[in-house]
PDB file of N, CA and C in Angstrom:
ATOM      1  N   UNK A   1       4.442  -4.692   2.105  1.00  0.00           N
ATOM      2  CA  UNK A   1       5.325  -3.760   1.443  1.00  0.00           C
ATOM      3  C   UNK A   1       5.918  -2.775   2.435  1.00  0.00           C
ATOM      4  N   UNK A   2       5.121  -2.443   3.662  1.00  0.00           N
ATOM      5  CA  UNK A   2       5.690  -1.624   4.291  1.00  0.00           C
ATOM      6  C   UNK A   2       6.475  -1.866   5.195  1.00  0.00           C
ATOM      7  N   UNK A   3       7.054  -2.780   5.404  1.00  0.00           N
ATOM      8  CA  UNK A   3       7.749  -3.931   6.005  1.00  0.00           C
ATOM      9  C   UNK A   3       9.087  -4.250   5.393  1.00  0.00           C
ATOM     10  N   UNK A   4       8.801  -4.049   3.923  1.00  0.00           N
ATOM     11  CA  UNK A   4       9.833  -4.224   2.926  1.00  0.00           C
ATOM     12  C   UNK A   4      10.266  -3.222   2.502  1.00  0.00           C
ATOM     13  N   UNK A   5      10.720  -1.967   3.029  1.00  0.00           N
ATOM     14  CA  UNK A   5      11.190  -0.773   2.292  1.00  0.00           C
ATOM     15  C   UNK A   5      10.620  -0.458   1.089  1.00  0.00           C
ATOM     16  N   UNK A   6       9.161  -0.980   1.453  1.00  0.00           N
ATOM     17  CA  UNK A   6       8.068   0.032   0.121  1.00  0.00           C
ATOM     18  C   UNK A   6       7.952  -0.840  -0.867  1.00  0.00           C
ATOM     19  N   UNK A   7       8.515  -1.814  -1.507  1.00  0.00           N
ATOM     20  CA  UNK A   7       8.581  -2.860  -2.275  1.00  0.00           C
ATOM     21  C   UNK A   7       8.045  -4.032  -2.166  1.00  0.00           C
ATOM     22  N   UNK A   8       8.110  -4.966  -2.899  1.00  0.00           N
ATOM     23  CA  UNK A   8       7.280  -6.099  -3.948  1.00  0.00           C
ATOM     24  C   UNK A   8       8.401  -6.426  -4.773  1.00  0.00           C
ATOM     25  N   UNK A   9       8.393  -7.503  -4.970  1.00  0.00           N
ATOM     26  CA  UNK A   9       8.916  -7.859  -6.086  1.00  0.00           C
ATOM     27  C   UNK A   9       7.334  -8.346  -7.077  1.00  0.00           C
ATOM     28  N   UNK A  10       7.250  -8.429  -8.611  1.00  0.00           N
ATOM     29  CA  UNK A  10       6.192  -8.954  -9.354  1.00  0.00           C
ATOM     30  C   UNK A  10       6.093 -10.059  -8.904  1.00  0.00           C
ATOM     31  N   UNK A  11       6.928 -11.354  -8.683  1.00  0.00           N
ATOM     32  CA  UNK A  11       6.413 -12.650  -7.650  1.00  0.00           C
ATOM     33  C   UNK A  11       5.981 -12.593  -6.474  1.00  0.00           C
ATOM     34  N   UNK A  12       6.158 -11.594  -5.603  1.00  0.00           N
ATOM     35  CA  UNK A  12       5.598 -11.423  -4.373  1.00  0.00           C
ATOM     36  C   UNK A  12       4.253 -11.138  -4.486  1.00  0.00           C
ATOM     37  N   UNK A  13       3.777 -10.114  -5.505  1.00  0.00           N
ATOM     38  CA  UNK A  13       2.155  -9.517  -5.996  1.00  0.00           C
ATOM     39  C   UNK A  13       1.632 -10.386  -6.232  1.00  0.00           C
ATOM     40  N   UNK A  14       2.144 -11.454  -7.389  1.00  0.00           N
ATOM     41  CA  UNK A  14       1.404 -12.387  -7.699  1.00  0.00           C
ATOM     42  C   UNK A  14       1.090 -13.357  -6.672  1.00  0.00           C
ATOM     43  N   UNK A  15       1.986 -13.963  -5.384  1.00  0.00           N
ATOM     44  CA  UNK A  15       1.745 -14.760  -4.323  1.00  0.00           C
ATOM     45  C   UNK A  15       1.141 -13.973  -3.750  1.00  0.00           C
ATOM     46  N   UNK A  16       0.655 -12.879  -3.333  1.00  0.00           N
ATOM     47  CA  UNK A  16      -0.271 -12.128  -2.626  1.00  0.00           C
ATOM     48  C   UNK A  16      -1.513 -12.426  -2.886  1.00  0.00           C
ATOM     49  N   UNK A  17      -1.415 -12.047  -3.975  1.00  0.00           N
ATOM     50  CA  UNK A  17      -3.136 -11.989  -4.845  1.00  0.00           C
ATOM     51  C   UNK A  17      -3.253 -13.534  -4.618  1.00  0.00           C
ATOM     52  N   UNK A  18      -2.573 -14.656  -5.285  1.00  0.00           N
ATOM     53  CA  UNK A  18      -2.713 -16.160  -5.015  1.00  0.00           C
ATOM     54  C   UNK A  18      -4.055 -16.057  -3.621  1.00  0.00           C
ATOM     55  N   UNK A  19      -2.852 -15.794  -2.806  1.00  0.00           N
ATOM     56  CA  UNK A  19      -2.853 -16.180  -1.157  1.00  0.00           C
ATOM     57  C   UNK A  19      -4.534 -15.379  -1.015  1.00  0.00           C
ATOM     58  N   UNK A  20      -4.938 -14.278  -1.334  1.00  0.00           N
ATOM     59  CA  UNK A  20      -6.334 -13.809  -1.155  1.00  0.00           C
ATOM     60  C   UNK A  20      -7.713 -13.995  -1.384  1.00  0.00           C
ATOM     61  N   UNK A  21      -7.035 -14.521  -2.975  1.00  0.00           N
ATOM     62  CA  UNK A  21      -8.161 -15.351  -3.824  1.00  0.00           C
ATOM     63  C   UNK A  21      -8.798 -16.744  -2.935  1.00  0.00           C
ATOM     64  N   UNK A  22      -7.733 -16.992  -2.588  1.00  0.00           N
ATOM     65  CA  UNK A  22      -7.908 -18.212  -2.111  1.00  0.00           C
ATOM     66  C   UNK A  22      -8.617 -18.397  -0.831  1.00  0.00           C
ATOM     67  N   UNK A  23      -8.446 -17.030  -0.252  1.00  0.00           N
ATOM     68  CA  UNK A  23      -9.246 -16.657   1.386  1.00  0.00           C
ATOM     69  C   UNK A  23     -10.201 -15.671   1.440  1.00  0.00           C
ATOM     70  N   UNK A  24     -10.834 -15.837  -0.183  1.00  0.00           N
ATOM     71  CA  UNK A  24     -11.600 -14.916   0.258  1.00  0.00           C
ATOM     72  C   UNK A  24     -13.287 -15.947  -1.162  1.00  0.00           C
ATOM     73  N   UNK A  25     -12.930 -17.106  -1.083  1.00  0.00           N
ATOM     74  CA  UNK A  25     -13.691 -17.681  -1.845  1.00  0.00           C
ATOM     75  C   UNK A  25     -13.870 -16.960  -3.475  1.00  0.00           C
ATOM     76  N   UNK A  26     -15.233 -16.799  -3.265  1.00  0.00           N
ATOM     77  CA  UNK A  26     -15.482 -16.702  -5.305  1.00  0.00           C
ATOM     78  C   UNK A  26     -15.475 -14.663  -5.234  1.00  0.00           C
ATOM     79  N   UNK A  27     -15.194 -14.078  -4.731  1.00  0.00           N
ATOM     80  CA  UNK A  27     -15.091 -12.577  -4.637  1.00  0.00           C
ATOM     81  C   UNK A  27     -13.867 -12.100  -5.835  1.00  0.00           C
ATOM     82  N   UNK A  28     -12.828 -13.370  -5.825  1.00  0.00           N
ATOM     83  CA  UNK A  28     -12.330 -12.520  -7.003  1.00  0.00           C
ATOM     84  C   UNK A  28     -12.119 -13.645  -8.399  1.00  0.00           C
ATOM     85  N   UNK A  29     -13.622 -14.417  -8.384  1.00  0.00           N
ATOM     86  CA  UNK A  29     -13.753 -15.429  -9.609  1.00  0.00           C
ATOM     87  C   UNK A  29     -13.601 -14.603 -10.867  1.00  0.00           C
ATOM     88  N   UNK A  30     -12.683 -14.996 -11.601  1.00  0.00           N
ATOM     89  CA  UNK A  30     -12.453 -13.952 -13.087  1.00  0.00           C
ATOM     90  C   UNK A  30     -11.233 -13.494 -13.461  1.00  0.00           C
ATOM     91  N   UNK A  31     -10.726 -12.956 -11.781  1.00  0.00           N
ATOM     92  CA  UNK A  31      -9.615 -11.882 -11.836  1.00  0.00           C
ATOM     93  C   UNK A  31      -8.242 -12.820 -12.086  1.00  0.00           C
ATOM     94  N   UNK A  32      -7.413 -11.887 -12.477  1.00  0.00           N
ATOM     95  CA  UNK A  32      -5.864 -12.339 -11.902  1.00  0.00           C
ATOM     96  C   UNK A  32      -5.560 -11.169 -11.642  1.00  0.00           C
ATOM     97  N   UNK A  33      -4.107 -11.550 -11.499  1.00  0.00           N
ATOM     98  CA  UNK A  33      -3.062 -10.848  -9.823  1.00  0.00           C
ATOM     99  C   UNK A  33      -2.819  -9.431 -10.807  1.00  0.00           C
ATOM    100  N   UNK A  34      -2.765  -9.080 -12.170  1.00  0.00           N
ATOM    101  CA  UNK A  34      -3.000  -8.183 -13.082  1.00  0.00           C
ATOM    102  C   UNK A  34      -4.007  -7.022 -13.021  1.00  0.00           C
ATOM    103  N   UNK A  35      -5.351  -7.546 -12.795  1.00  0.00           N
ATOM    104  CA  UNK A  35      -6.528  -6.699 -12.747  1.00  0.00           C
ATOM    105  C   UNK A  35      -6.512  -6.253 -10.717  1.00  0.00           C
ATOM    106  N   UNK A  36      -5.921  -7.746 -10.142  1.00  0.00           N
ATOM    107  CA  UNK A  36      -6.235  -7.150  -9.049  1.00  0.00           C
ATOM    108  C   UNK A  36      -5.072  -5.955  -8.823  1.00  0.00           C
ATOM    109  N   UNK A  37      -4.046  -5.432  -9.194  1.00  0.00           N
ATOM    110  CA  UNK A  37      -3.028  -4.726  -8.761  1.00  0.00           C
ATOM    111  C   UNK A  37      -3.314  -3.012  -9.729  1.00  0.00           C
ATOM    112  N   UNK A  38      -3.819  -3.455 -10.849  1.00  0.00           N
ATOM    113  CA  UNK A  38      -4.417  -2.422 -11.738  1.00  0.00           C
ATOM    114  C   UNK A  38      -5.201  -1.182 -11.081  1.00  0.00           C
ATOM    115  N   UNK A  39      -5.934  -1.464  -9.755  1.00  0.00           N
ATOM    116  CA  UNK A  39      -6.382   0.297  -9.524  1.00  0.00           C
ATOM    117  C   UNK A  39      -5.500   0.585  -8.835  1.00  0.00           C
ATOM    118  N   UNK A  40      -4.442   0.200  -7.532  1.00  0.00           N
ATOM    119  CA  UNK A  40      -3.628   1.074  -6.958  1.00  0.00           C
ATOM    120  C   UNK A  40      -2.715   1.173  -7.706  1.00  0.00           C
ATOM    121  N   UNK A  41      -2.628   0.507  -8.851  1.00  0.00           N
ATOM    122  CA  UNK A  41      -1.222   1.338  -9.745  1.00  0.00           C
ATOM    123  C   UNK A  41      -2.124   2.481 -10.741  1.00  0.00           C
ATOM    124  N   UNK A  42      -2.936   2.830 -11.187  1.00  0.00           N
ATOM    125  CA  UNK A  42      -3.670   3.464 -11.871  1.00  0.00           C
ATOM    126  C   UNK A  42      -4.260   4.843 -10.574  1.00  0.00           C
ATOM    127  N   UNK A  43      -4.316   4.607  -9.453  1.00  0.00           N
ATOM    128  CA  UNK A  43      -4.721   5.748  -8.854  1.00  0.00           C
ATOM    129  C   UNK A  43      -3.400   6.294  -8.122  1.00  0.00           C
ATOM    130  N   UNK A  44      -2.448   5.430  -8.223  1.00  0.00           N
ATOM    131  CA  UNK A  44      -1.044   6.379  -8.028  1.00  0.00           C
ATOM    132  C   UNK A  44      -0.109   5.943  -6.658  1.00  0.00           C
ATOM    133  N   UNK A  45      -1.441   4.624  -5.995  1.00  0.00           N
ATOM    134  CA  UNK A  45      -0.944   4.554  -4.923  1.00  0.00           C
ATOM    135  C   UNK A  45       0.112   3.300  -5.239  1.00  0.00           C
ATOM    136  N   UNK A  46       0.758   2.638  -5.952  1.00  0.00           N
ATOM    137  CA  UNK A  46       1.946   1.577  -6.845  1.00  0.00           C
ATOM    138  C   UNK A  46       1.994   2.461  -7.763  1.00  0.00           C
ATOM    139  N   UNK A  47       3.403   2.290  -7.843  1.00  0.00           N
ATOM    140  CA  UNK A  47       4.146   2.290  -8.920  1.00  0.00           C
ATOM    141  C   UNK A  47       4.573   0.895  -9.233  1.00  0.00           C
ATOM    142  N   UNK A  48       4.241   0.705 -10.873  1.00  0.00           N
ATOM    143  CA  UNK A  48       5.536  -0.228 -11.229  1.00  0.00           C
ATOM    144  C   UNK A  48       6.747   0.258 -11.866  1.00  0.00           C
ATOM    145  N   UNK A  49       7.904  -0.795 -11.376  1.00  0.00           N
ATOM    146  CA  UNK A  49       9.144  -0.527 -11.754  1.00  0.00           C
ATOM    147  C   UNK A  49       9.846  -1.456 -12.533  1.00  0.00           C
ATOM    148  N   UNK A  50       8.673  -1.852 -13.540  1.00  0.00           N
ATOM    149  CA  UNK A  50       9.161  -2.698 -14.178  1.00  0.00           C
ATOM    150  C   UNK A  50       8.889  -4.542 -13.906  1.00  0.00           C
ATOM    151  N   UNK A  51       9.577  -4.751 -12.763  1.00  0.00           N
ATOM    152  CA  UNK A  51       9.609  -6.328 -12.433  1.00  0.00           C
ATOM    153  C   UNK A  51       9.845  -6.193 -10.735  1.00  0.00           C
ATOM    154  N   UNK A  52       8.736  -5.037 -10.465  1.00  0.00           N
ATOM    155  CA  UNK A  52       8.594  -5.113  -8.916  1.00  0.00           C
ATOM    156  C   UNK A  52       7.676  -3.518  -8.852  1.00  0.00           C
ATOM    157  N   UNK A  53       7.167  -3.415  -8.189  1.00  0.00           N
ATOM    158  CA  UNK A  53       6.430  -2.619  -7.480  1.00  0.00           C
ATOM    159  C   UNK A  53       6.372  -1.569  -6.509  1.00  0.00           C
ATOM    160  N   UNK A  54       6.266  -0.852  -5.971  1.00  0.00           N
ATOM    161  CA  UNK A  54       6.866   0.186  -4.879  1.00  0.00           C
ATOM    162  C   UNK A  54       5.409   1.474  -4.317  1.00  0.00           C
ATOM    163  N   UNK A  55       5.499   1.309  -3.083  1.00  0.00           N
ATOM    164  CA  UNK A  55       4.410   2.738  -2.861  1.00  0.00           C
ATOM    165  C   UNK A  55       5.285   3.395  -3.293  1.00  0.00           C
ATOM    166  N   UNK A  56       4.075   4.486  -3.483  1.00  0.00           N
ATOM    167  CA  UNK A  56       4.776   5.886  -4.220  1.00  0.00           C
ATOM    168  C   UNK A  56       4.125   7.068  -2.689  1.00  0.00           C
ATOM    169  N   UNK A  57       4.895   7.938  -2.755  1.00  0.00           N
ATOM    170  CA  UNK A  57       3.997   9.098  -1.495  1.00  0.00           C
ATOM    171  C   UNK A  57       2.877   9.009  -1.911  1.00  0.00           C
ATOM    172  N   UNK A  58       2.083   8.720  -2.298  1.00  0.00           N
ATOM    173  CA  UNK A  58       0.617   8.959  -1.897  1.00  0.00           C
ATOM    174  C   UNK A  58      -0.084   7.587  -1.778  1.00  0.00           C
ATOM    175  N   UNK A  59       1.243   6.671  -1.807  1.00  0.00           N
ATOM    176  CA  UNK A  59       0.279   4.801  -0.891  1.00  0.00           C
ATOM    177  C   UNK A  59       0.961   5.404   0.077  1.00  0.00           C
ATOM    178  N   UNK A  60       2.283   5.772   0.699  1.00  0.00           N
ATOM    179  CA  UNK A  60       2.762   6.003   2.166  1.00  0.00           C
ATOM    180  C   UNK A  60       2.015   6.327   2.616  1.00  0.00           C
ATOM    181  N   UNK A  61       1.096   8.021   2.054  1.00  0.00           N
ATOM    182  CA  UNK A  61       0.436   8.846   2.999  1.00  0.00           C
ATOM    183  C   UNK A  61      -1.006   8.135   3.248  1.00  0.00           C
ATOM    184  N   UNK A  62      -1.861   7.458   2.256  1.00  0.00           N
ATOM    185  CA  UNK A  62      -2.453   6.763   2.459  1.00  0.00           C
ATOM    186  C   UNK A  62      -1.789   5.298   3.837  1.00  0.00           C
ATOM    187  N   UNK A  63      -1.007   4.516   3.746  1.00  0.00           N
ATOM    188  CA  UNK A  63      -0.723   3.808   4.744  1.00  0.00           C
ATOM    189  C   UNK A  63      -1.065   4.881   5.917  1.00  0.00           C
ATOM    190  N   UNK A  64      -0.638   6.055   6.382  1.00  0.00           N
ATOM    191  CA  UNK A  64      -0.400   6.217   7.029  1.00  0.00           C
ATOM    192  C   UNK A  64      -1.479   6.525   7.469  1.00  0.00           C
ATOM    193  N   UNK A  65      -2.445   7.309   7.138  1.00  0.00           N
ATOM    194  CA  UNK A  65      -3.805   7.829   7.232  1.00  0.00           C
ATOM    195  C   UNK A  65      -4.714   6.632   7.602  1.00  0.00           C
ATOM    196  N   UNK A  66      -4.890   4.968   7.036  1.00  0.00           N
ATOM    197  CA  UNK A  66      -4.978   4.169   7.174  1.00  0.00           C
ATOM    198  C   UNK A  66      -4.992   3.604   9.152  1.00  0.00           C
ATOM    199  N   UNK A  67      -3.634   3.739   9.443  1.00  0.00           N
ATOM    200  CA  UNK A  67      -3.323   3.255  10.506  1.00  0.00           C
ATOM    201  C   UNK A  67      -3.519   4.106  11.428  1.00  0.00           C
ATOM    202  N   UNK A  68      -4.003   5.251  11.697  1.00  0.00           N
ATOM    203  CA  UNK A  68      -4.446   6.254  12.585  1.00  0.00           C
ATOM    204  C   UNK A  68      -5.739   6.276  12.088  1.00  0.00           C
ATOM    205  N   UNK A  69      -6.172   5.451  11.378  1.00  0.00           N
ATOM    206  CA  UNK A  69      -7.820   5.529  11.378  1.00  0.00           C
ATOM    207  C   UNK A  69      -8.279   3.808  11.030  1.00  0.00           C
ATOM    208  N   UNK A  70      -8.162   2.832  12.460  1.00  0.00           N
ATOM    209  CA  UNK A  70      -8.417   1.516  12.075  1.00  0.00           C
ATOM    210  C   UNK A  70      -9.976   1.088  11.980  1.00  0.00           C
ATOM    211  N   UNK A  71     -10.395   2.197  12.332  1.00  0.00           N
ATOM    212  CA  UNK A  71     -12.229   1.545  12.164  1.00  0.00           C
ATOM    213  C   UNK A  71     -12.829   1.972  10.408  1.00  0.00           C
ATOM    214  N   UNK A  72     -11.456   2.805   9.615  1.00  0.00           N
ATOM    215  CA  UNK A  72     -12.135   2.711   8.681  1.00  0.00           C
ATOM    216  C   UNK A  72     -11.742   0.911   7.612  1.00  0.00           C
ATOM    217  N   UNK A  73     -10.642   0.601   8.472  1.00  0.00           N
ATOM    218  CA  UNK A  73     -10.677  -0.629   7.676  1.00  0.00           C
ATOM    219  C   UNK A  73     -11.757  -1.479   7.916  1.00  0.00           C
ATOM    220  N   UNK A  74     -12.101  -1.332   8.833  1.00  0.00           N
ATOM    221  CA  UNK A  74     -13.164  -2.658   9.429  1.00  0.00           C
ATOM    222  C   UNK A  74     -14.593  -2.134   8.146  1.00  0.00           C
ATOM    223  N   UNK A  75     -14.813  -0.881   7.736  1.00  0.00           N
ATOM    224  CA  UNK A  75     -15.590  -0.529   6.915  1.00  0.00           C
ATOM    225  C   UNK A  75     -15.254  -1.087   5.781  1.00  0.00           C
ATOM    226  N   UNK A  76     -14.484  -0.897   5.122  1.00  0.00           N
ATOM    227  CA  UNK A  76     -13.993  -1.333   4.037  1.00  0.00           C
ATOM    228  C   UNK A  76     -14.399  -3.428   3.892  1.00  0.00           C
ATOM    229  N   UNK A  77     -14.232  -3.800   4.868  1.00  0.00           N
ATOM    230  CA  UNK A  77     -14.527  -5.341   4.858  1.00  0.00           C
ATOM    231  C   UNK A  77     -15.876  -5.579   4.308  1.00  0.00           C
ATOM    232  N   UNK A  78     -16.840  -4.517   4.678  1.00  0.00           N
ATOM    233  CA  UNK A  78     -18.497  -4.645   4.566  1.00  0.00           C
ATOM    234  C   UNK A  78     -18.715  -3.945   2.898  1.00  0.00           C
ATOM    235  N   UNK A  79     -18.033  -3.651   2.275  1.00  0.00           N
ATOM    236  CA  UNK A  79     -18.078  -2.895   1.069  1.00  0.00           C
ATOM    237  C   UNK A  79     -18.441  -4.403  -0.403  1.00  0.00           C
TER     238      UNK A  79
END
């Protein structure tokens, strides 16, 4: 998305989620691309716009906070 001027289209989310499920074995047995997109749109960091998606300032500031801090992703893997 950040690549894309902040955007998603809803087919892009859904080939995302596809593409993860699929690389990440039985971790998201149950889910679809719905439940998986449901907390960053619920904690503010997506917006939907209907029939596409978008950070909102507080996924930017998160991205950004993110990438000046790469050892907390490597944490996040072990979660």
């Amino acid at each position: 998305m950040s690549n894309n001027q902040n955007y998603a289209s809803t087919e892009e989310v859904r080939q995302h989620f596809d593409v993860i499920r699929n690389a990440t074995g039985d971790s998201f047995n149950g889910w679809d691309w719905i439940k998986y997109v449901a907390y960053p749109v619920s904690a503010g960091i997506l917006v939907n716009d209907g029939n596409s998606y978008r950070l909102s300032k507080l996924g930017l500031s998160y991205l950004s906070f993110m990438k000046k801090s790469p050892q907390l992703i490597d944490e996040l893997t072990k979660l």
